[in-house]
Protein backbone atom coordinates (compact mmCIF):
# COMPACT_ATOMS: atom_id res chain seq x y z
CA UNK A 1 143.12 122.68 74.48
CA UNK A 2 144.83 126.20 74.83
CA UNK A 3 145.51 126.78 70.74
CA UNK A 4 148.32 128.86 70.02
CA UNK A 5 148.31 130.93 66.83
CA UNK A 6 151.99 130.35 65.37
CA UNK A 7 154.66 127.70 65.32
CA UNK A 8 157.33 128.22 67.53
CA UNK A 9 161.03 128.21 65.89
CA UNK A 10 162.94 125.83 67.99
CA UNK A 11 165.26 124.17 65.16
CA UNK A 12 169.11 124.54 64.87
CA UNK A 13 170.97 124.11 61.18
CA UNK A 14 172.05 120.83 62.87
CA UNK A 15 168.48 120.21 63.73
CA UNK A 16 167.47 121.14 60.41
CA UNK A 17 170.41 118.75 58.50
CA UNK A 18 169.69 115.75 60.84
CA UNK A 19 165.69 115.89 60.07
CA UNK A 20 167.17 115.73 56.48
CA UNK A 21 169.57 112.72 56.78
CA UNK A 22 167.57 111.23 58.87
CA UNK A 23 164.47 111.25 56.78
CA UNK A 24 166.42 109.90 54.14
CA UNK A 25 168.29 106.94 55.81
CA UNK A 26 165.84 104.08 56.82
CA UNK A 27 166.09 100.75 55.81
CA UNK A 28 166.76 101.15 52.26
CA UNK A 29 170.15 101.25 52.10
CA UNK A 30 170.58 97.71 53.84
CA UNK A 31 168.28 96.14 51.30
CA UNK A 32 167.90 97.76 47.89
CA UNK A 33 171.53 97.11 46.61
CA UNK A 34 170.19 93.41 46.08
CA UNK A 35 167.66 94.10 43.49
CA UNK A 36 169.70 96.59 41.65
CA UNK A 37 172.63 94.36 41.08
CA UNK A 38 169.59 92.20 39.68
CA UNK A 39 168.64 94.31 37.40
CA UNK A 40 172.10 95.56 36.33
CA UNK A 41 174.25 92.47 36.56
CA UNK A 42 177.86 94.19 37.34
CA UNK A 43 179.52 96.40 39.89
CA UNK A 44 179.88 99.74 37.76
CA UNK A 45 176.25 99.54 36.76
CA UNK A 46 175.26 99.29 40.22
CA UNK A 47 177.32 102.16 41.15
CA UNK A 48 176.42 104.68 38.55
CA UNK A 49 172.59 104.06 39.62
CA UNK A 50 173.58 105.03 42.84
CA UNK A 51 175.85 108.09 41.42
CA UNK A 52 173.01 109.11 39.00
CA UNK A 53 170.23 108.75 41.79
CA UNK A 54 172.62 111.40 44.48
CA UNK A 55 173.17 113.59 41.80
CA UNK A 56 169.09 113.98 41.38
CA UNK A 57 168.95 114.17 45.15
CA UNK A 58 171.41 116.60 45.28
CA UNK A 59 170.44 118.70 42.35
CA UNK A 60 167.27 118.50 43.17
CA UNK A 61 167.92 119.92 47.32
CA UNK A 62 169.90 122.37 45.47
CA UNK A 63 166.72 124.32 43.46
CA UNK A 64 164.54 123.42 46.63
CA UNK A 65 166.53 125.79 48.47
CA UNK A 66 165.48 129.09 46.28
CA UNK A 67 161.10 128.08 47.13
CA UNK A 68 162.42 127.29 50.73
CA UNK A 69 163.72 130.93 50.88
CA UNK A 70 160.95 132.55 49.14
CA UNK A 71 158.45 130.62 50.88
CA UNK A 72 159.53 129.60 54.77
CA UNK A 73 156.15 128.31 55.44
CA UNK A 74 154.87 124.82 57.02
CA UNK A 75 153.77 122.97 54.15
CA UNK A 76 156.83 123.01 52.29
CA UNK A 77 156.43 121.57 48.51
CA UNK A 78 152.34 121.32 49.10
CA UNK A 79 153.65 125.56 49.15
CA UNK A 80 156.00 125.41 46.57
CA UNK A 81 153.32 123.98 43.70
CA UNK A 82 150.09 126.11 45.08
CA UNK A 83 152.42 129.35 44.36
CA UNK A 84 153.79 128.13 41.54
CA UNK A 85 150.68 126.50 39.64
CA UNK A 86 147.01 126.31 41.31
CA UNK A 87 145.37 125.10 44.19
CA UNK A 88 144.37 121.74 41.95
CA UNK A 89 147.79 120.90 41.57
CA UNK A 90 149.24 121.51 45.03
CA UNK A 91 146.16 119.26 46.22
CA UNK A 92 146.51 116.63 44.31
CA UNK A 93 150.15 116.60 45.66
CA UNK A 94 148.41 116.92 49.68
CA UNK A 95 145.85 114.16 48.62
CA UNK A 96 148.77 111.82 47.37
CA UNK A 97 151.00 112.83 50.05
CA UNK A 98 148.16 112.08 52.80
CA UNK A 99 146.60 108.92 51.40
CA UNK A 100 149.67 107.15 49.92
CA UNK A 101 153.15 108.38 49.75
CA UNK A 102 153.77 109.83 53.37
CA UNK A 103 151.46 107.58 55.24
CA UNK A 104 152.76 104.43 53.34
CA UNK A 105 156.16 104.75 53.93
CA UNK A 106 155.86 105.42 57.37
CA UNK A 107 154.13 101.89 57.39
CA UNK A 108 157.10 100.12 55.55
CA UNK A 109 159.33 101.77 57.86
CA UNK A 110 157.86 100.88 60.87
CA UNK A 111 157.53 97.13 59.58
CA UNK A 112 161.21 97.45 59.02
CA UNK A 113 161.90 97.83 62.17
CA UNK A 114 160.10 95.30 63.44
CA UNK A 115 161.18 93.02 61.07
CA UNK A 116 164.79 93.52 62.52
CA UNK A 117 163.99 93.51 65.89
CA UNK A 118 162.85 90.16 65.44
CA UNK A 119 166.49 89.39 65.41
CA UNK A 120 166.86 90.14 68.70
CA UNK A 121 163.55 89.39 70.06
CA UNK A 122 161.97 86.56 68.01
CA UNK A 123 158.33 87.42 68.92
CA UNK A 124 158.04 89.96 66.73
CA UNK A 125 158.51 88.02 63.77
CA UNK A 126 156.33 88.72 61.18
CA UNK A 127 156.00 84.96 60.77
CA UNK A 128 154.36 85.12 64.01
CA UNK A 129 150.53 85.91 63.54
CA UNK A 130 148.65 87.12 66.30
CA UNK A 131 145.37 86.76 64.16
CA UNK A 132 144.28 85.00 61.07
CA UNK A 133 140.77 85.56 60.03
CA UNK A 134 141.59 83.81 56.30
CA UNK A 135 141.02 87.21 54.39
CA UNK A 136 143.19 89.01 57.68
CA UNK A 137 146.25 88.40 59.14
CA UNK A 138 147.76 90.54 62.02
CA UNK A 139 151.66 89.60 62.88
CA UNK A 140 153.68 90.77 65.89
CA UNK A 141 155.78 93.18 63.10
CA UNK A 142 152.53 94.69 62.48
CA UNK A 143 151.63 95.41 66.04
CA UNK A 144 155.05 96.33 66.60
CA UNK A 145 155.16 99.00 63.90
CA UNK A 146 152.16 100.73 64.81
CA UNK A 147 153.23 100.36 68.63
CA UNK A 148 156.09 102.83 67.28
CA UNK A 149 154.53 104.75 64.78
CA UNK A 150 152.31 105.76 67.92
CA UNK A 151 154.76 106.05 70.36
CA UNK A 152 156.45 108.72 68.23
CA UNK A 153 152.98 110.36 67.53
CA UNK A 154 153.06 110.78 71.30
CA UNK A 155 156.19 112.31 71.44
CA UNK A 156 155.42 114.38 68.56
CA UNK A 157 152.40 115.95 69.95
CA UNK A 158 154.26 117.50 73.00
CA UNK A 159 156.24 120.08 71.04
CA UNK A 160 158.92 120.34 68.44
CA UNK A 161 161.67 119.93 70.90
CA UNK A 162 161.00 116.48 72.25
CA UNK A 163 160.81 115.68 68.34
CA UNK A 164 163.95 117.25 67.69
CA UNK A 165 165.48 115.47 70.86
CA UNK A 166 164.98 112.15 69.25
CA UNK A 167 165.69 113.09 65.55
CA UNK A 168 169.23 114.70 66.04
CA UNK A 169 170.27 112.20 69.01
CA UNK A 170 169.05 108.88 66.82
CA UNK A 171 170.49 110.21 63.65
CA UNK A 172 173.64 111.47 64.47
CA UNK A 173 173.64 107.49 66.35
CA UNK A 174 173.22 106.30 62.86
CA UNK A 175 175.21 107.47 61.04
CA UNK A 176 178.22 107.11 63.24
CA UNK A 177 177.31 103.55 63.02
CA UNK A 178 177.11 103.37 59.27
CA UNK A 179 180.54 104.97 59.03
CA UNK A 180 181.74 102.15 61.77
CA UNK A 181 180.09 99.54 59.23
CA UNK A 182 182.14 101.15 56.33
CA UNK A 183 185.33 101.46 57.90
CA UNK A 184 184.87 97.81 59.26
CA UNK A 185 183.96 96.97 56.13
CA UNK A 186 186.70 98.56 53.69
CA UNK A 187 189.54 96.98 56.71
CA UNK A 188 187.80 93.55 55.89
CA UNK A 189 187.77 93.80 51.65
CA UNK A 190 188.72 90.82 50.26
CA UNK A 191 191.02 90.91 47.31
CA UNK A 192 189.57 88.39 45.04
CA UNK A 193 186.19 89.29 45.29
CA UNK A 194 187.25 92.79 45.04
CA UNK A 195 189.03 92.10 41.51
CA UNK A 196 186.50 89.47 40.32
CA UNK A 197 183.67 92.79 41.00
CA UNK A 198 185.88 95.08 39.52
CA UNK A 199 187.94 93.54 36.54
CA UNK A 200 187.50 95.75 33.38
CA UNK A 201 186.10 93.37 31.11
CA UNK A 202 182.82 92.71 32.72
CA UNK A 203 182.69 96.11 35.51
CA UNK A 204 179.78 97.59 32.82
CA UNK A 205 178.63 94.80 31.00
CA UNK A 206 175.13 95.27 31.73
CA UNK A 207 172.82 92.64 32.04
CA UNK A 208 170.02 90.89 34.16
CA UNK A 209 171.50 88.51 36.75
CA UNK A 210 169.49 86.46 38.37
CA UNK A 211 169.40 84.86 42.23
CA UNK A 212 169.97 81.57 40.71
CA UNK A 213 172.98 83.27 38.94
CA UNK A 214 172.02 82.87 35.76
CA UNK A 215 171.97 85.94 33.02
CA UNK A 216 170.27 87.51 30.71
CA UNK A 217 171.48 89.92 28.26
CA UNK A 218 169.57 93.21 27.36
CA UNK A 219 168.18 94.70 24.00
CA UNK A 220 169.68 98.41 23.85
CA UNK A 221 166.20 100.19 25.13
CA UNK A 222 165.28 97.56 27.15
CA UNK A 223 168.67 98.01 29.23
CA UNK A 224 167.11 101.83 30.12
CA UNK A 225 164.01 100.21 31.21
CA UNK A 226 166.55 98.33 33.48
CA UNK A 227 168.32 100.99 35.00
CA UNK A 228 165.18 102.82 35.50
CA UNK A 229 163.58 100.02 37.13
CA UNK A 230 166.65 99.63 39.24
CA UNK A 231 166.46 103.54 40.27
CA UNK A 232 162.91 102.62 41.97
CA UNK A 233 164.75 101.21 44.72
CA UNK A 234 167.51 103.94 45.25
CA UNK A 235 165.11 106.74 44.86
CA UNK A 236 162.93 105.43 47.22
CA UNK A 237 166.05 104.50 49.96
CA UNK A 238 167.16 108.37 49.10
CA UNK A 239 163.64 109.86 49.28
CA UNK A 240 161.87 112.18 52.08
CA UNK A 241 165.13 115.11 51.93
CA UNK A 242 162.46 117.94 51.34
CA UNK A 243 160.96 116.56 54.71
CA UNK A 244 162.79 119.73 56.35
CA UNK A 245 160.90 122.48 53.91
CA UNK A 246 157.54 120.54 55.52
CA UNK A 247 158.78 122.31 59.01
CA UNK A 248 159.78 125.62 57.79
CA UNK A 249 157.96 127.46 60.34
CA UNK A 250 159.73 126.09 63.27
CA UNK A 251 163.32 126.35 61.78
CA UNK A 252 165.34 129.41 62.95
CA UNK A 253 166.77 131.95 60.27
CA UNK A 254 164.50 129.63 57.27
CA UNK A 255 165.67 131.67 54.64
CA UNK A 256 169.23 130.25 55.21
CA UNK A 257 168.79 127.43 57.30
CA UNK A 258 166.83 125.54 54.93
CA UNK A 259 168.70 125.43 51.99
CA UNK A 260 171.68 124.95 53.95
CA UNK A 261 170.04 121.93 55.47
CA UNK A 262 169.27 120.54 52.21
CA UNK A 263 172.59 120.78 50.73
CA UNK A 264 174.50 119.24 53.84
CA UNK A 265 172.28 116.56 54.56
CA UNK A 266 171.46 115.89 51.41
CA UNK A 267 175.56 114.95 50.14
CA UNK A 268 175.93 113.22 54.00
CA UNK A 269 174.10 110.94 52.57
CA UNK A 270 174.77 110.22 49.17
CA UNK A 271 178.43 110.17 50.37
CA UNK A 272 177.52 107.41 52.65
CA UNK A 273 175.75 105.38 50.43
CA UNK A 274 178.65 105.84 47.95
CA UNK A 275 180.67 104.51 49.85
CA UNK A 276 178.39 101.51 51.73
CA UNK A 277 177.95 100.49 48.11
CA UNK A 278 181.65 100.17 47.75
CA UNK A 279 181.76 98.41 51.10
CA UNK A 280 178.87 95.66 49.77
CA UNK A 281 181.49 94.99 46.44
CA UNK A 282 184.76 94.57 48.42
CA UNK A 283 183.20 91.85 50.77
CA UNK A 284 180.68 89.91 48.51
CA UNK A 285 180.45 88.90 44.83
CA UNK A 286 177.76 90.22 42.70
CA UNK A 287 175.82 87.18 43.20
CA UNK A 288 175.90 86.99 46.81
CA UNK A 289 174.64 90.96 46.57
CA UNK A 290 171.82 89.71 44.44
CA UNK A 291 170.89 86.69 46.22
CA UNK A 292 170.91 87.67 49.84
CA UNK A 293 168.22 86.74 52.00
CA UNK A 294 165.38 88.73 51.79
CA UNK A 295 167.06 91.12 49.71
CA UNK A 296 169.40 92.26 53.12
CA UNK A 297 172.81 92.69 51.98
CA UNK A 298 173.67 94.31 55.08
CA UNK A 299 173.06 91.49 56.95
CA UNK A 300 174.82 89.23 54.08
CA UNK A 301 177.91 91.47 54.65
CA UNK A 302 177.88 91.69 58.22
CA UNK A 303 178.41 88.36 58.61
CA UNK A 304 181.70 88.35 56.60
CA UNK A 305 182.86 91.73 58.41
CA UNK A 306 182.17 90.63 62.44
CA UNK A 307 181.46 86.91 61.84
CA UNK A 308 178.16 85.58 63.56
CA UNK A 309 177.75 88.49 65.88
CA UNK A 310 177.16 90.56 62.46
CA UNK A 311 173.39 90.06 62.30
CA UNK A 312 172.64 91.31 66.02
CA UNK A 313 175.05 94.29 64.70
CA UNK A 314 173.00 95.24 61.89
CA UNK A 315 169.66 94.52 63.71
CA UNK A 316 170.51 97.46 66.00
CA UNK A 317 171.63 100.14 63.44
CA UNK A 318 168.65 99.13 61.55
CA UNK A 319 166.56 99.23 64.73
CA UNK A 320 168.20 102.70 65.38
CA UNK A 321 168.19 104.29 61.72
CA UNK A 322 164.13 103.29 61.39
CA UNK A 323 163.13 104.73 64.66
CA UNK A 324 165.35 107.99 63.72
CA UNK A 325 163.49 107.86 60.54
CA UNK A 326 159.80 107.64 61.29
CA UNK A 327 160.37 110.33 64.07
CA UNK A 328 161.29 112.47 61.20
CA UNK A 329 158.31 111.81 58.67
CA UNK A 330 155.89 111.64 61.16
CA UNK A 331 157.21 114.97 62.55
CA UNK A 332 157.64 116.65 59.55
CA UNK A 333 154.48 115.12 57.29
CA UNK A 334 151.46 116.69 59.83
CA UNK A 335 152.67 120.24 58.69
CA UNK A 336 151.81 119.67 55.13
CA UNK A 337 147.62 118.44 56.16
CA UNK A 338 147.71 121.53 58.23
CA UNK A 339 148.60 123.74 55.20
CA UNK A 340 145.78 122.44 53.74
CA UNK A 341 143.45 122.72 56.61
CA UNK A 342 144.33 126.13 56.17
CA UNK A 343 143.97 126.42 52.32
CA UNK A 344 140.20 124.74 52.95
CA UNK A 345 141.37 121.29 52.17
CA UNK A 346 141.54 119.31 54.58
CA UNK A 347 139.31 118.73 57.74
CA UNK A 348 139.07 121.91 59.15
CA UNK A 349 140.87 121.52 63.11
CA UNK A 350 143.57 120.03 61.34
CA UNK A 351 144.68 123.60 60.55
CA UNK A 352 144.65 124.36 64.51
CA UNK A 353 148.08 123.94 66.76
CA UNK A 354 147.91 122.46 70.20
CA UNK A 355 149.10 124.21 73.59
CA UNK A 356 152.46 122.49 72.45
CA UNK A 357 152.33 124.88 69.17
CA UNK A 358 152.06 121.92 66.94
CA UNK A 359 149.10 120.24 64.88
CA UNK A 360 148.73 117.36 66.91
CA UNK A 361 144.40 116.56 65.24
CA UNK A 362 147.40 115.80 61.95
CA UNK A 363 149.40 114.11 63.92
CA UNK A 364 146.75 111.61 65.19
CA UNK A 365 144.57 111.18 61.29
CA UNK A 366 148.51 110.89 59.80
CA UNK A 367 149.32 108.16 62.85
CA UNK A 368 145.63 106.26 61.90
CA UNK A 369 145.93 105.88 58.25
CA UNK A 370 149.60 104.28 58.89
CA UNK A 371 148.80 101.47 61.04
CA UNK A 372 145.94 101.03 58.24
CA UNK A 373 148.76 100.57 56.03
CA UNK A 374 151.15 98.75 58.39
CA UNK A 375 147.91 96.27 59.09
CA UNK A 376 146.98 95.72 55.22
CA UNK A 377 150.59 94.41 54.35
CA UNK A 378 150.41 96.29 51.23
CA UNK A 379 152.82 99.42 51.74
CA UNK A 380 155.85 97.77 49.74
CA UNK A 381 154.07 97.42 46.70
CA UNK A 382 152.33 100.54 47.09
CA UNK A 383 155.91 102.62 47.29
CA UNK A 384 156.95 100.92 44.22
CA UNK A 385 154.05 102.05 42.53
CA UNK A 386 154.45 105.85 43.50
CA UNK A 387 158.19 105.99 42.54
CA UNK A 388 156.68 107.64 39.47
CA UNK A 389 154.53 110.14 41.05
CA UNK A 390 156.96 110.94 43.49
CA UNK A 391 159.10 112.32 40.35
CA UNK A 392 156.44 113.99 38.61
CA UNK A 393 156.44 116.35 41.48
CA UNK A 394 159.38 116.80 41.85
CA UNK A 395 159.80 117.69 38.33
CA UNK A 396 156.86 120.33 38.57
CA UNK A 397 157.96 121.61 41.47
CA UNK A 398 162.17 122.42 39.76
CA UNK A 399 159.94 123.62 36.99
CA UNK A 400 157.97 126.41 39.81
CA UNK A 401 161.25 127.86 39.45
CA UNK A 402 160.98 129.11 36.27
CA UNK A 403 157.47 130.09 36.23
CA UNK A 404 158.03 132.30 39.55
CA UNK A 405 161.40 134.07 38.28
CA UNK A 406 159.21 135.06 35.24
CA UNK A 407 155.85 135.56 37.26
CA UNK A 408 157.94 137.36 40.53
CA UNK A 409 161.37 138.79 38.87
CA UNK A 410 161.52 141.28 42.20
CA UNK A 411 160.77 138.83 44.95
CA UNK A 412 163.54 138.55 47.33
CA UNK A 413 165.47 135.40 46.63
CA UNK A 414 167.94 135.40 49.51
CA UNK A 415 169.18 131.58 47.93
CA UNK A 416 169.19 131.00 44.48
CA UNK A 417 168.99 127.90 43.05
CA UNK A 418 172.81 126.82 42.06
CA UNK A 419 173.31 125.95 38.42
CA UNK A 420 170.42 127.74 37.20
CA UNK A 421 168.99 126.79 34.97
CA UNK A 422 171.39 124.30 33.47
CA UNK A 423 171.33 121.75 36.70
CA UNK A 424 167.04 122.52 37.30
CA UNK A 425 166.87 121.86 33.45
CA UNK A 426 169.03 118.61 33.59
CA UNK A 427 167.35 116.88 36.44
CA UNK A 428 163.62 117.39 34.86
CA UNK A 429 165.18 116.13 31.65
CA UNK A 430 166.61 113.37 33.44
CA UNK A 431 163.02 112.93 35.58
CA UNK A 432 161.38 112.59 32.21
CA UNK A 433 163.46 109.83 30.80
CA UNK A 434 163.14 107.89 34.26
CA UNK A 435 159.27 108.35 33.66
CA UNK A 436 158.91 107.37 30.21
CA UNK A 437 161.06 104.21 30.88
CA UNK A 438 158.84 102.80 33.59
CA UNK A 439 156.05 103.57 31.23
CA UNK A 440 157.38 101.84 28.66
CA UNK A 441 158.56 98.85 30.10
CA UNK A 442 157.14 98.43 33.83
CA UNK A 443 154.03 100.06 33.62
CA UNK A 444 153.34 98.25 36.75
CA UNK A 445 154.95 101.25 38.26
CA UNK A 446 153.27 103.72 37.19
CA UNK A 447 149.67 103.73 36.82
CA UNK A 448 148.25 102.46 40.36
CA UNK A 449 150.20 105.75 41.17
CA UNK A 450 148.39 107.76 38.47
CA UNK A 451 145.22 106.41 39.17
CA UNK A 452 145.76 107.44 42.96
CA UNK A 453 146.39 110.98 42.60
CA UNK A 454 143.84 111.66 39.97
CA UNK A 455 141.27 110.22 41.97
CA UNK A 456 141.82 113.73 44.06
CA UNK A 457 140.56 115.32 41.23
CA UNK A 458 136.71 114.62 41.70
CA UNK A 459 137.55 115.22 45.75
CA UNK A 460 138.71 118.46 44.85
CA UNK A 461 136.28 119.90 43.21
CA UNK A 462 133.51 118.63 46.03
CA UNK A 463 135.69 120.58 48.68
CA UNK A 464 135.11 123.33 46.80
CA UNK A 465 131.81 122.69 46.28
CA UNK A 466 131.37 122.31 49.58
CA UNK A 467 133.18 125.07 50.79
CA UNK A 468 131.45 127.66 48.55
CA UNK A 469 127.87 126.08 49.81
CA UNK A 470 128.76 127.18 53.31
CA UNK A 471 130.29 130.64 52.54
CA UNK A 472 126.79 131.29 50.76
CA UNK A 473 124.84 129.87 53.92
CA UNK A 474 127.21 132.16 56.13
CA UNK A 475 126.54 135.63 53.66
CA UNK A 476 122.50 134.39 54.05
CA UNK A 477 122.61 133.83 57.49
CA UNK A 478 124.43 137.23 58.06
CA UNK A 479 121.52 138.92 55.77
CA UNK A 480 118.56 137.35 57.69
CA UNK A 481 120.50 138.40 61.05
């Protein structure tokens, strides 16, 4: 294949803020509210998780945009932490990136929307097994998702543009349609549930309520393990918003763009899923939140809003917001391997761009290891499990800020980070405590994680190895020639 030598910079500020929203919005939002209001037992708990978990986002998209200016590369964060720290670090970030937290979630959310298509089209049921070999089931959701996750793979590999065609077009679609379901749904609030949800004597009485509706009440630190084990769910439905800084190189102006893109699509959506949230409370009880069907609230409250044609409704915008999403990650997460390919890290054609100016060899390992993951059934646990190293680097990553204004006081910063350092300060301090808690009290959460990303520690250092055997063979061939 012709290779050409550069990215091209085809993408808009809209471009840029839909890859951003549309990253973020996937299936979460129709699903996660359930186990929260679990785990938090009244309507003001439920929102302030929310509240607490956009004002991370947000801070967070906020300091981004000071490394997205000073570094407008492809590779984004996997950037951000080699510049800021060492190779080791920024690797063990690619190596976590590659082998769970990208690849995984583009599994889950291709599975999602198969799982809701089979609304529509029964077949793809994921009750409907294709093959069972006793230790190895394949369903039609499975085949589905990876259909899709290839399919957009395809697309991806013939230039940004087509990618940018289906991310602005299917996210703008989607969230036009979650406004519809809001309005809908504040026009159809009913007033008793409303007050029962919202009377003052029980709006923060926080405790564990269970499908059953039963309760539990809460020792005073074990009801911060509860909030933090709640925030696993809205963190991970208001993940993937740094997706844009992974495409830097084909975003026009960067320097502004970027940050720009961050901060607008970053409050679209914690705006919306404000006020969905408020939506979900003003048309179901608490326990009908926490004991919907699978955990889908959406569909729960659909049905209350447009009556039986609500579950074909949400289907669709599910359908539509999961396709939007994947297009994005899968897009955006090839730029990050090819960083590396580039760094020495990674195979090295990765770090070569097609005739289409894009690194389609990433596009094809990244599309590979997610049907693995779509096919093993295991990606849901697996993103609960890397909540916590998700965090962690985000937290270094706020904290690259400091180190480079004291390493690089004169490099041009054409975006600061706003509320430095008070708001960088607050979310790492407000990272930590989220950590601790689900080390203290669901451990379950944290250590599979661990375990995965320090296992890139022995694979760095044979890269290395490696690499320095063959510069040596290269300076001996070069004397014998």
């Amino acid at each position: 294949m012709e290779e050409k030598t550069s990215f091209k910079p085809s993408l808009r500020l809209i471009d840029a803020t839909m890859l951003v929203a549309g990253s973020m919005i996937g299936s979460g939002i129709f699903i996660v509210s359930a186990d929260i209001t679990r785990n938090t037992g009244s309507a003001g708990w439920l929102m302030f998780v929310w509240v607490i978990t956009g004002f991370m986002t947000l801070t967070a998209a906020l300091s981004y945009g000071e490394l997205s200016a000073m570094f407008p590369k492809a590779g984004g964060q996997y950037v951000y932490l080699k510049e800021s720290y060492n190779p080791l670090i920024s690797f063990l970030y690619g190596w976590s990136f590659f082998t769970v937290i990208h690849t995984a979630t583009i599994a889950a959310v291709g599975v999602a929307f198969a799982k809701f298509t089979a609304y529509i089209f029964p077949f793809f049921s994921e009750d409907n097994l294709l093959a069972d070999l006793g230790f190895f089931r394949i369903s039609a959701a499975q085949l589905l998702s990876i259909l899709v996750i290839v399919l957009l793979t395809v697309v991806n590999t013939r230039g940004v543009n087509s990618g940018k065609i289906i991310q602005t077009s299917f996210t703008l679609a989607k969230l036009l349609s979650l406004l519809g379901l809001i309005v809908f749904g504040l026009f159809a609030i009913q007033s008793d549930v409303w007050s029962a949800n919202w009377q003052n004597a029980s709006i923060w009485d926080l405790h564990k309520l269970n499908s059953d509706g039963s309760t539990e009440s809460y020792t005073t630190m074990a009801a911060f393990g509860a909030i933090a084990a709640a925030m696993v769910g809205s963190i991970f439905s208001s993940d993937s918003w740094h997706t844009v800084t992974f495409i830097a190189g084909e975003i026009k102006n960067p320097k502004k763009n970027i940050g720009l893109s961050l901060a607008l699509g970053t409050l679209i959506v914690t705006v919306i899923y404000l006020l969905t949230n408020i939506m979900y409370t003003g048309v179901l009880s608490l326990q009908e939140i926490a004991s919907a069907d699978k955990d889908r609230v959406a569909v729960t409250a659909s049905h209350v809003i447009f009556g039986n044609a609500g579950t074909v409704i949400i289907a669709l915008m599910i359908m539509v917001s999961t396709f939007g999403c994947n297009n994005g990650l899968i897009m955006a997460g090839a730029r990050v391997y090819y960083s590396m390919a580039k760094d020495g890290l990674f195979f090295e054609k990765v770090g070569h761009l097609n005739k289409n100016a894009v690194p389609a060899l990433a596009l094809w390992i990244q599309c590979v290891l997610a049907s693995i993951w779509s096919l093993s059934g295991k990606y849901g646990d697996l993103l609960d499990m890397i909540s916590f190293v998700v965090v962690v680097f985000y937290m270094l990553t706020i904290a690259g800020i400091f180190i480079l204004r004291k390493r690089l006081p004169e490099a041009p910063r054409p975006y600061k980070a706003v509320g430095y350092p008070v708001l960088p300060i607050l979310y790492i301090v407000m990272g930590l405590a989220f950590c601790v808690l689900l080390i203290i009290y669901k451990p379950q959460y944290t250590w599979p994680g661990l375990i995965i990303t320090l296992a890139g520690i022995p694979v760095y250092f044979l890269i290395v190895k490696s690499n320095r055997g063959k510069k040596e063979r290269k300076i001996t061939a070069s004397s014998v020639e």
